[in-house]
C-alpha atoms as a PDB file:
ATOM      1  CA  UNK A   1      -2.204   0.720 -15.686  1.00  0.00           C
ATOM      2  CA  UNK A   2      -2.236  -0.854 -12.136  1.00  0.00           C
ATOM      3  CA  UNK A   3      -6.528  -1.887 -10.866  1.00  0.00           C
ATOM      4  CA  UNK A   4      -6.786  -0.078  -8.113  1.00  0.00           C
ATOM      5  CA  UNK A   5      -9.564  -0.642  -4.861  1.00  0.00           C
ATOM      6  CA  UNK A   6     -10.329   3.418  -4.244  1.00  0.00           C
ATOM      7  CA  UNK A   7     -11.008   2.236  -0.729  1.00  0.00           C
ATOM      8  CA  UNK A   8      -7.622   0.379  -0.362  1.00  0.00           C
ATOM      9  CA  UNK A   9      -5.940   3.575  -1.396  1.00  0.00           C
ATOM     10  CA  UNK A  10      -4.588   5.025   2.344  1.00  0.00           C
ATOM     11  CA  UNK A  11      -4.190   8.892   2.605  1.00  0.00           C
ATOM     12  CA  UNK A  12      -1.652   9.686   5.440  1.00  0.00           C
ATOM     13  CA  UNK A  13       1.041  12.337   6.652  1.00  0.00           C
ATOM     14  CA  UNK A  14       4.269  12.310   4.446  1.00  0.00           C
ATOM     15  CA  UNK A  15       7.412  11.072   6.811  1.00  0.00           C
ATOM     16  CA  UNK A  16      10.890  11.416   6.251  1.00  0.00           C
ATOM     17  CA  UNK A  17      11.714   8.247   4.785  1.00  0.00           C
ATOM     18  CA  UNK A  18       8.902   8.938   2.004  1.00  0.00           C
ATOM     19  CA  UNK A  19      11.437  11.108   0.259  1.00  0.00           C
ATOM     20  CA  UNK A  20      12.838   8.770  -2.163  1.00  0.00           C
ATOM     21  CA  UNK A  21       9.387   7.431  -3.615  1.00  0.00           C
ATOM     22  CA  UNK A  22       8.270  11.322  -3.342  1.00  0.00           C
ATOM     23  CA  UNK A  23      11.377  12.072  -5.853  1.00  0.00           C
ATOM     24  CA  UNK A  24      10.865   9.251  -8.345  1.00  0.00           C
ATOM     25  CA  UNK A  25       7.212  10.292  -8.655  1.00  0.00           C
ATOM     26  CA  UNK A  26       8.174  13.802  -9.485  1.00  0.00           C
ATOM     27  CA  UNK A  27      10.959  12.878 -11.764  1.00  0.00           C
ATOM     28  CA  UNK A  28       8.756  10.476 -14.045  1.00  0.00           C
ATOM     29  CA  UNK A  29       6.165  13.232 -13.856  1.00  0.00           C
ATOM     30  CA  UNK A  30       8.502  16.178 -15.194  1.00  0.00           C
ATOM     31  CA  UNK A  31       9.857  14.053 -17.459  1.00  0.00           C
ATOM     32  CA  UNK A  32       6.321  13.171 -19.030  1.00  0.00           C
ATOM     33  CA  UNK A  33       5.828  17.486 -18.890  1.00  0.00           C
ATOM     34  CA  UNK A  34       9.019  17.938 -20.563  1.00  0.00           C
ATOM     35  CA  UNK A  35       8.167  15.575 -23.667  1.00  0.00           C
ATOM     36  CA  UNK A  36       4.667  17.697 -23.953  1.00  0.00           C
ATOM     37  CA  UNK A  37       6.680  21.446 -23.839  1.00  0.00           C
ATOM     38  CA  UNK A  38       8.943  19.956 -26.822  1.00  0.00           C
ATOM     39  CA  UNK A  39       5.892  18.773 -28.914  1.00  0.00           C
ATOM     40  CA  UNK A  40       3.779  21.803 -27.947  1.00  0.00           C
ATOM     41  CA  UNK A  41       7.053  24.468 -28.956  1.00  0.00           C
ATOM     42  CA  UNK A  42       7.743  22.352 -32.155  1.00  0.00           C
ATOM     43  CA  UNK A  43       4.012  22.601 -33.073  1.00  0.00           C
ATOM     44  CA  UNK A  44       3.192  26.331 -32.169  1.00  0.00           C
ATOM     45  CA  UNK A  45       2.042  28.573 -35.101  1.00  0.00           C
ATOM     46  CA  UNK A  46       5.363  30.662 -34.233  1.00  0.00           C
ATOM     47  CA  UNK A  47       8.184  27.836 -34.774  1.00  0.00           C
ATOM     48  CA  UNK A  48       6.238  26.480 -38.054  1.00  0.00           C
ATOM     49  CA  UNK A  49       6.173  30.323 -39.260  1.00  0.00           C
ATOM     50  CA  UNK A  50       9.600  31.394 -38.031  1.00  0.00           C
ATOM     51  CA  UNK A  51      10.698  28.095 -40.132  1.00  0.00           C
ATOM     52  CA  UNK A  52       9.052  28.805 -42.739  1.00  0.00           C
ATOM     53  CA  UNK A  53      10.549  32.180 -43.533  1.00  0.00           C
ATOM     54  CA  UNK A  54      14.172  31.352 -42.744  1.00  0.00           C
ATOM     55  CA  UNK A  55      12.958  28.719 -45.698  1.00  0.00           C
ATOM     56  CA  UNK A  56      11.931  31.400 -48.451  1.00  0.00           C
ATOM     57  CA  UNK A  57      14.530  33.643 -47.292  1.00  0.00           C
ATOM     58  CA  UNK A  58      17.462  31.093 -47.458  1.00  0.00           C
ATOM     59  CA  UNK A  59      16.173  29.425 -50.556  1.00  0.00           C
ATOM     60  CA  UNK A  60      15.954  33.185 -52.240  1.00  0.00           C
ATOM     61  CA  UNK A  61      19.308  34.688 -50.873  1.00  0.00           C
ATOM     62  CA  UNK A  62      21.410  31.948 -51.744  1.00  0.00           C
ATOM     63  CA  UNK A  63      19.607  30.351 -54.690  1.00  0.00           C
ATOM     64  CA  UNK A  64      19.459  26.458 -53.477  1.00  0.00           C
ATOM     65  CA  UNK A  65      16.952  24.974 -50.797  1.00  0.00           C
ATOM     66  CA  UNK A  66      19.974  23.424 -48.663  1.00  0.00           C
ATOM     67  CA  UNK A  67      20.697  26.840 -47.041  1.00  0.00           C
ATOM     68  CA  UNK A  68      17.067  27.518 -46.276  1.00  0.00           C
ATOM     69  CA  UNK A  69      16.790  24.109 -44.844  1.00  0.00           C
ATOM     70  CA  UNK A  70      19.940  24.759 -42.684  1.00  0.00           C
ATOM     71  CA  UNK A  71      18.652  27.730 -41.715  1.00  0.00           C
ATOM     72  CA  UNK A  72      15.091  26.478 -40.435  1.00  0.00           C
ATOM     73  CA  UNK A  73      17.241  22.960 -38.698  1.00  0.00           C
ATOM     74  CA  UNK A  74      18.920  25.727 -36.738  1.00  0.00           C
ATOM     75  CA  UNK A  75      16.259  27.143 -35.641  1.00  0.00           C
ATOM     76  CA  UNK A  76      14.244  24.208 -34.399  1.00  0.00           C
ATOM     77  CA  UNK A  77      17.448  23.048 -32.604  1.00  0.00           C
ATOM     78  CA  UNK A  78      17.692  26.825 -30.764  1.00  0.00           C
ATOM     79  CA  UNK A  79      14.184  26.002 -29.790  1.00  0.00           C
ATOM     80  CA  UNK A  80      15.017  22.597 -28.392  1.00  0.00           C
ATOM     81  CA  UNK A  81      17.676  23.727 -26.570  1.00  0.00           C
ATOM     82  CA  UNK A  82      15.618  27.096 -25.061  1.00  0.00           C
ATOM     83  CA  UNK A  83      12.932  23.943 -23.922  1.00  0.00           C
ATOM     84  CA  UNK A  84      15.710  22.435 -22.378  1.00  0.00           C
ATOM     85  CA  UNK A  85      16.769  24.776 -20.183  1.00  0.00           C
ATOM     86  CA  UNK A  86      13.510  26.357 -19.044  1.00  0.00           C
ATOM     87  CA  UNK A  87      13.127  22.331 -18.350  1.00  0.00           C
ATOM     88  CA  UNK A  88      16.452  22.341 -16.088  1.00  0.00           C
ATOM     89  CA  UNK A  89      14.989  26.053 -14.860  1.00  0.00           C
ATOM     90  CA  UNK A  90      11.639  24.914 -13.336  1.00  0.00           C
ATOM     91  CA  UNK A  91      13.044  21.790 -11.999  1.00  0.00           C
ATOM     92  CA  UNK A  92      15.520  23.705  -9.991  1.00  0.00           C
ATOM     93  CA  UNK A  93      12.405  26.021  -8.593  1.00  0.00           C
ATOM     94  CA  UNK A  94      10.809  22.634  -7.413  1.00  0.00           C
ATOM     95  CA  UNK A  95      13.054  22.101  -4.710  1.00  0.00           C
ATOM     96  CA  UNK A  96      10.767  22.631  -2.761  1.00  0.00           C
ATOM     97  CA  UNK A  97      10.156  18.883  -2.257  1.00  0.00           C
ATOM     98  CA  UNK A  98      13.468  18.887  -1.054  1.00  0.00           C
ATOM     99  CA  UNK A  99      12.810  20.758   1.941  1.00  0.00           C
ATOM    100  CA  UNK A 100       9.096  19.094   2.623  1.00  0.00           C
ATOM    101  CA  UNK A 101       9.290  20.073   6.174  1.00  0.00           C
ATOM    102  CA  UNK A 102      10.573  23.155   6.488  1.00  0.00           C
ATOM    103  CA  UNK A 103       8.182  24.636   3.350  1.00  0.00           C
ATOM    104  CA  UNK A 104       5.085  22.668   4.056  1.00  0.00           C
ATOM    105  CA  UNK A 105       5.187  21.350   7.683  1.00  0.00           C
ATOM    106  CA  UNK A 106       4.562  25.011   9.309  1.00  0.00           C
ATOM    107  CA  UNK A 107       2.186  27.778   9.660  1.00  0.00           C
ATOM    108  CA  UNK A 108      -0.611  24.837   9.145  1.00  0.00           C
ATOM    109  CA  UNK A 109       0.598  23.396   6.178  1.00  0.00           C
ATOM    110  CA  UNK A 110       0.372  19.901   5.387  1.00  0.00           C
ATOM    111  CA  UNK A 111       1.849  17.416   3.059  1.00  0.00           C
ATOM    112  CA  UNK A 112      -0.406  14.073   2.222  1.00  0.00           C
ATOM    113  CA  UNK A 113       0.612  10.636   1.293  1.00  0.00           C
ATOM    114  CA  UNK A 114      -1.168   8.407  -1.345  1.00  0.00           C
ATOM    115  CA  UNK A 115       0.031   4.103  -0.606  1.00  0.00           C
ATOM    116  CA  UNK A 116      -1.851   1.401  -2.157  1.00  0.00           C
ATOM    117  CA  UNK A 117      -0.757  -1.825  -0.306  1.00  0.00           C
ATOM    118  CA  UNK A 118       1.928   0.271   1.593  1.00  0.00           C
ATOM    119  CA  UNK A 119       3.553   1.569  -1.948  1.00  0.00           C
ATOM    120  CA  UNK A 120       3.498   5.266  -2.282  1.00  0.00           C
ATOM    121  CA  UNK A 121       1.127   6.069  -5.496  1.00  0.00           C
ATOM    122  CA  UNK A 122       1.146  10.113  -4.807  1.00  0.00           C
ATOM    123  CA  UNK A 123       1.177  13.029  -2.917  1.00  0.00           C
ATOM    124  CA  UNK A 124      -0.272  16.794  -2.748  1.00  0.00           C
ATOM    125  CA  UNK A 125       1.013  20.123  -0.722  1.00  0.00           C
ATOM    126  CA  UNK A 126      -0.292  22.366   0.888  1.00  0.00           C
ATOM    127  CA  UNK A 127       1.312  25.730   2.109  1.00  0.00           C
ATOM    128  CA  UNK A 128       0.565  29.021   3.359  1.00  0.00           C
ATOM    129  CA  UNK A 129       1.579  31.901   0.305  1.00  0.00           C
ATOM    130  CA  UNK A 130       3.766  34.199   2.034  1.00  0.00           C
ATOM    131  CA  UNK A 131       3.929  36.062  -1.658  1.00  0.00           C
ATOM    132  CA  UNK A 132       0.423  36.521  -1.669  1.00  0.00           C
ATOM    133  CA  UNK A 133      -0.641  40.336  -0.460  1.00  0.00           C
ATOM    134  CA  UNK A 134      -3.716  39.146   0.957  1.00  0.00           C
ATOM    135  CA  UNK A 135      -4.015  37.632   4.245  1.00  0.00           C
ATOM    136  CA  UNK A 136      -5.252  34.012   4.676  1.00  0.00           C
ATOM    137  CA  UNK A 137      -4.099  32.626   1.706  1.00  0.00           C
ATOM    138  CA  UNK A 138      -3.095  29.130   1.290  1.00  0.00           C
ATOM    139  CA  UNK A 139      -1.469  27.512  -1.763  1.00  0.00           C
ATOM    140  CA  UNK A 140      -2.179  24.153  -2.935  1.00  0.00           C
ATOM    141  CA  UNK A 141       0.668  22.452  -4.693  1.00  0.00           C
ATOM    142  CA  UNK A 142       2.413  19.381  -6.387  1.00  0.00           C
ATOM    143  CA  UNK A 143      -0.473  17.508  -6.956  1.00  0.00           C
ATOM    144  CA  UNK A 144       1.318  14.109  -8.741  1.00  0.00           C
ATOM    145  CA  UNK A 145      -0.386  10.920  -9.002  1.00  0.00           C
ATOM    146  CA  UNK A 146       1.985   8.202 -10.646  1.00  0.00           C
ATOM    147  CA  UNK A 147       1.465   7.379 -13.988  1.00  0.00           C
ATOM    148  CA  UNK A 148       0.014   3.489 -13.833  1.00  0.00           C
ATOM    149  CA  UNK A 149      -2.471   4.624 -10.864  1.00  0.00           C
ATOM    150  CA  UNK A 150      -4.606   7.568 -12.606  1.00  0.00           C
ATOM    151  CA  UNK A 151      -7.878   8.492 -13.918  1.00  0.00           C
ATOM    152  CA  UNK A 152      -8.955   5.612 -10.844  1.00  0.00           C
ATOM    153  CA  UNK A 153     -10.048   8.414  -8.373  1.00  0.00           C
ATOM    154  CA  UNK A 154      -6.880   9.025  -6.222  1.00  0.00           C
ATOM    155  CA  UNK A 155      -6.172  12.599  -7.355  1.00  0.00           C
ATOM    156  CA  UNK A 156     -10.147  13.905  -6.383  1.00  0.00           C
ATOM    157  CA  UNK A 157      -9.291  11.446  -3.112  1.00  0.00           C
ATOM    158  CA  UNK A 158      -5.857  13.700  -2.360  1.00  0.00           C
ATOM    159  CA  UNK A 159      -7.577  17.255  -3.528  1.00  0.00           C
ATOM    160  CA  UNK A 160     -10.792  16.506  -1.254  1.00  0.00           C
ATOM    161  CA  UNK A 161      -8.876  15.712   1.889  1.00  0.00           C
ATOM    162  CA  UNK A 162      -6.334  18.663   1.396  1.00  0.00           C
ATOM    163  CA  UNK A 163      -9.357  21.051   0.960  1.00  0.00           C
ATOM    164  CA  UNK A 164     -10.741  19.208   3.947  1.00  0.00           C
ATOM    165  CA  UNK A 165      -7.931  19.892   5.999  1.00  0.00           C
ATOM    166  CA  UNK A 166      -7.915  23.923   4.814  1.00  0.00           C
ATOM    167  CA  UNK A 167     -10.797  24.267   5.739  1.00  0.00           C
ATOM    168  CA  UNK A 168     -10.209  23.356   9.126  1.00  0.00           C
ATOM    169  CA  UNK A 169      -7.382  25.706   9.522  1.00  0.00           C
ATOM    170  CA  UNK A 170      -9.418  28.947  11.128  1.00  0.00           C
ATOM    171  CA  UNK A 171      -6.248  31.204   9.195  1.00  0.00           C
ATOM    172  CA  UNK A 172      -7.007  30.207   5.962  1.00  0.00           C
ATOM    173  CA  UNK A 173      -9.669  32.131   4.046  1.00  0.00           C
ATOM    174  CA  UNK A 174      -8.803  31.410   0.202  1.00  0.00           C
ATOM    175  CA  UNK A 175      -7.063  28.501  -1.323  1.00  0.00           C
ATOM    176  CA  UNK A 176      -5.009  29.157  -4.879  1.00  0.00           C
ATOM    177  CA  UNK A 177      -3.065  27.061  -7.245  1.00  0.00           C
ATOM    178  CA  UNK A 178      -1.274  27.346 -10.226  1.00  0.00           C
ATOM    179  CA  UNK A 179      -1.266  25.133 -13.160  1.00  0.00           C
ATOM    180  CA  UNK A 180       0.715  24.254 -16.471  1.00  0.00           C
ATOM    181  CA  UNK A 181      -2.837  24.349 -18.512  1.00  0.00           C
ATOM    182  CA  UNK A 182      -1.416  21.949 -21.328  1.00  0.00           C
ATOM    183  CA  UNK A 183      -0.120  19.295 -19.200  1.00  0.00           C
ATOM    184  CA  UNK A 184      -1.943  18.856 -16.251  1.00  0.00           C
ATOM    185  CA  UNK A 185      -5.609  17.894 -15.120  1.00  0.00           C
ATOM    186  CA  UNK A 186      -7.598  21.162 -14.773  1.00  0.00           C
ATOM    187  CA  UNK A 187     -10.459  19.727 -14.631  1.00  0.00           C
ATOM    188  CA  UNK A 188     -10.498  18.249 -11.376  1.00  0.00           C
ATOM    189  CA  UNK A 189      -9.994  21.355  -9.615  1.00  0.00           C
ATOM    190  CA  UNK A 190     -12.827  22.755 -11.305  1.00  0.00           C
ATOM    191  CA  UNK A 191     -14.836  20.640 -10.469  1.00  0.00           C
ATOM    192  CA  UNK A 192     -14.001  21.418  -6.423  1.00  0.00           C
ATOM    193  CA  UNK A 193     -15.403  25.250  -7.456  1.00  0.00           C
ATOM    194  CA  UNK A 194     -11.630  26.896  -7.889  1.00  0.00           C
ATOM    195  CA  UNK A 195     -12.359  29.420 -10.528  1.00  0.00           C
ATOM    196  CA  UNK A 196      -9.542  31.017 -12.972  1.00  0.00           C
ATOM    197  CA  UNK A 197      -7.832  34.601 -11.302  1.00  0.00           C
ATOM    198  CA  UNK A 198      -5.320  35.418 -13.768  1.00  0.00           C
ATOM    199  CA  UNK A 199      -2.815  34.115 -16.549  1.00  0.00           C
ATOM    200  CA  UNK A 200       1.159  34.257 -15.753  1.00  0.00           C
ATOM    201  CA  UNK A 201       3.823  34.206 -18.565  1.00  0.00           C
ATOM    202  CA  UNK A 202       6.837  32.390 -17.054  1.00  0.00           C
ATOM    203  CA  UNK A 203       9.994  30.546 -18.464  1.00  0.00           C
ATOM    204  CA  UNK A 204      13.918  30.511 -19.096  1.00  0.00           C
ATOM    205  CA  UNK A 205      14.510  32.746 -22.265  1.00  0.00           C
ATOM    206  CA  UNK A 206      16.778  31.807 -24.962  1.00  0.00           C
ATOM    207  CA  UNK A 207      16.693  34.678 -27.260  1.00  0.00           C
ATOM    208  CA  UNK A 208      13.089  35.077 -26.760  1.00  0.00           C
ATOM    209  CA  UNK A 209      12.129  31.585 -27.547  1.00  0.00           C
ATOM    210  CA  UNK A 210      11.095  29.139 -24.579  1.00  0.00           C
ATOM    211  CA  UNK A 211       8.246  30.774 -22.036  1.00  0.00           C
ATOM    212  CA  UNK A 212       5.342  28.950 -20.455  1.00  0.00           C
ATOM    213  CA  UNK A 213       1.809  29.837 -19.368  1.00  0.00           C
ATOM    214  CA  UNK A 214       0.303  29.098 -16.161  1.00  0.00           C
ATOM    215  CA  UNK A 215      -2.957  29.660 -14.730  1.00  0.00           C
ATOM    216  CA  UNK A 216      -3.447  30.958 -11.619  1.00  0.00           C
ATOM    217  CA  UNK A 217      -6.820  29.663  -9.867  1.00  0.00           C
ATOM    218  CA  UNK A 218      -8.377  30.509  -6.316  1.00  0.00           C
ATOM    219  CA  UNK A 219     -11.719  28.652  -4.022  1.00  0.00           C
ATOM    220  CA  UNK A 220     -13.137  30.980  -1.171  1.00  0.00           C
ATOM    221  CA  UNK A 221     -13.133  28.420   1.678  1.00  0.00           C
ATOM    222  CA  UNK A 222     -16.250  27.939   3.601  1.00  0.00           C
END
């Protein structure tokens, strides 16, 4: 972990050339989110049941434990491979960092910059949600603070000046985000007063096997 001065950190606007250190951010990040969706689908009550039964079931049926254990190998490889692609799945439905200023820069949204001695350390989004049926309401997203610089104060730096700037948009009545619950930092956005609005179930499918849960959380601006 790199020491870091919370006062050296600078907050500015992204620019085009940030791109590259905006990618390798977000590519060491998913990478860390993809090694927790493994551990968490190879732990869940489901896989360890699922595994267990193709166990009995084998070891009954054909009379010697190889076949069960065959049987339960399979599975837990059909379960890897189901992580995988929802893995390949939501990265290709990130793009949107791809496209920075056409899906951020517009409509009052804003895209801020984290350096620390001119090195880029993170970054946060912010949008206005043309899905949402209510008027006013502004998205905050990709929150990413690289890996050697947290739990030093950057993130609550990059989440209070993004709020700041929301509320300073006179179109923007409600700010939402939503959240991977078992990998990312929830509390810090609680503790800016966003409050939980609803659960979503959302993944790539392999026979049933790979989905993900987000959170969906919303702050009435001021």
């Amino acid at each position: 972990m790199v020491k870091v001065q919370l006062k050296d950190v600078v907050l500015r606007k992204y620019r085009f050339t940030d791109q590259t250190s905006v990618w390798r951010i977000y590519e060491k990040i998913r990478t860390e989110h993809r090694k927790t969706m493994y551990i968490n689908a190879l732990k869940s009550w489901k896989t360890q049941l699922v595994c267990m039964i193709l166990l009995t079931l084998g070891t009954a049926i054909s009379k010697t434990m190889l076949v069960g254990y065959a049987l339960g190998l399979a599975y837990l490889g059909l379960v890897i491979y189901s992580c995988y692609r929802l893995h390949v799945f939501l990265c290709s439905v990130d793009n949107d960092l791809a496209r920075i200023n056409l899906d951020y820069m517009k409509q009052g949204g804003h895209f801020l910059i984290a350096t620390y001695h001119k090195q880029i350390i993170g970054f946060v989004g912010l949008s206005s949600n043309v899905d949402s049926d209510d008027e006013g309401v502004f998205e905050l997203r990709q929150l990413c603070v690289d890996k050697e610089y947290r739990r030093q104060g950057v993130g609550e730096k990059l989440l209070y000046t993004i709020i700041e700037h929301a509320n300073s948009l006179p179109n923007c009545t409600k700010l939402e985000f939503t959240i991977e619950p078992n990998v990312s930092p929830l509390g810090i956005f609680t503790k800016f007063g966003f409050q939980h609005k609803l659960n979503i179930w959302f993944g790539y499918h392999v026979h049933g096997l790979a989905t993900m849960k987000y959170q969906r959380y919303q702050m009435k601006m001021e």
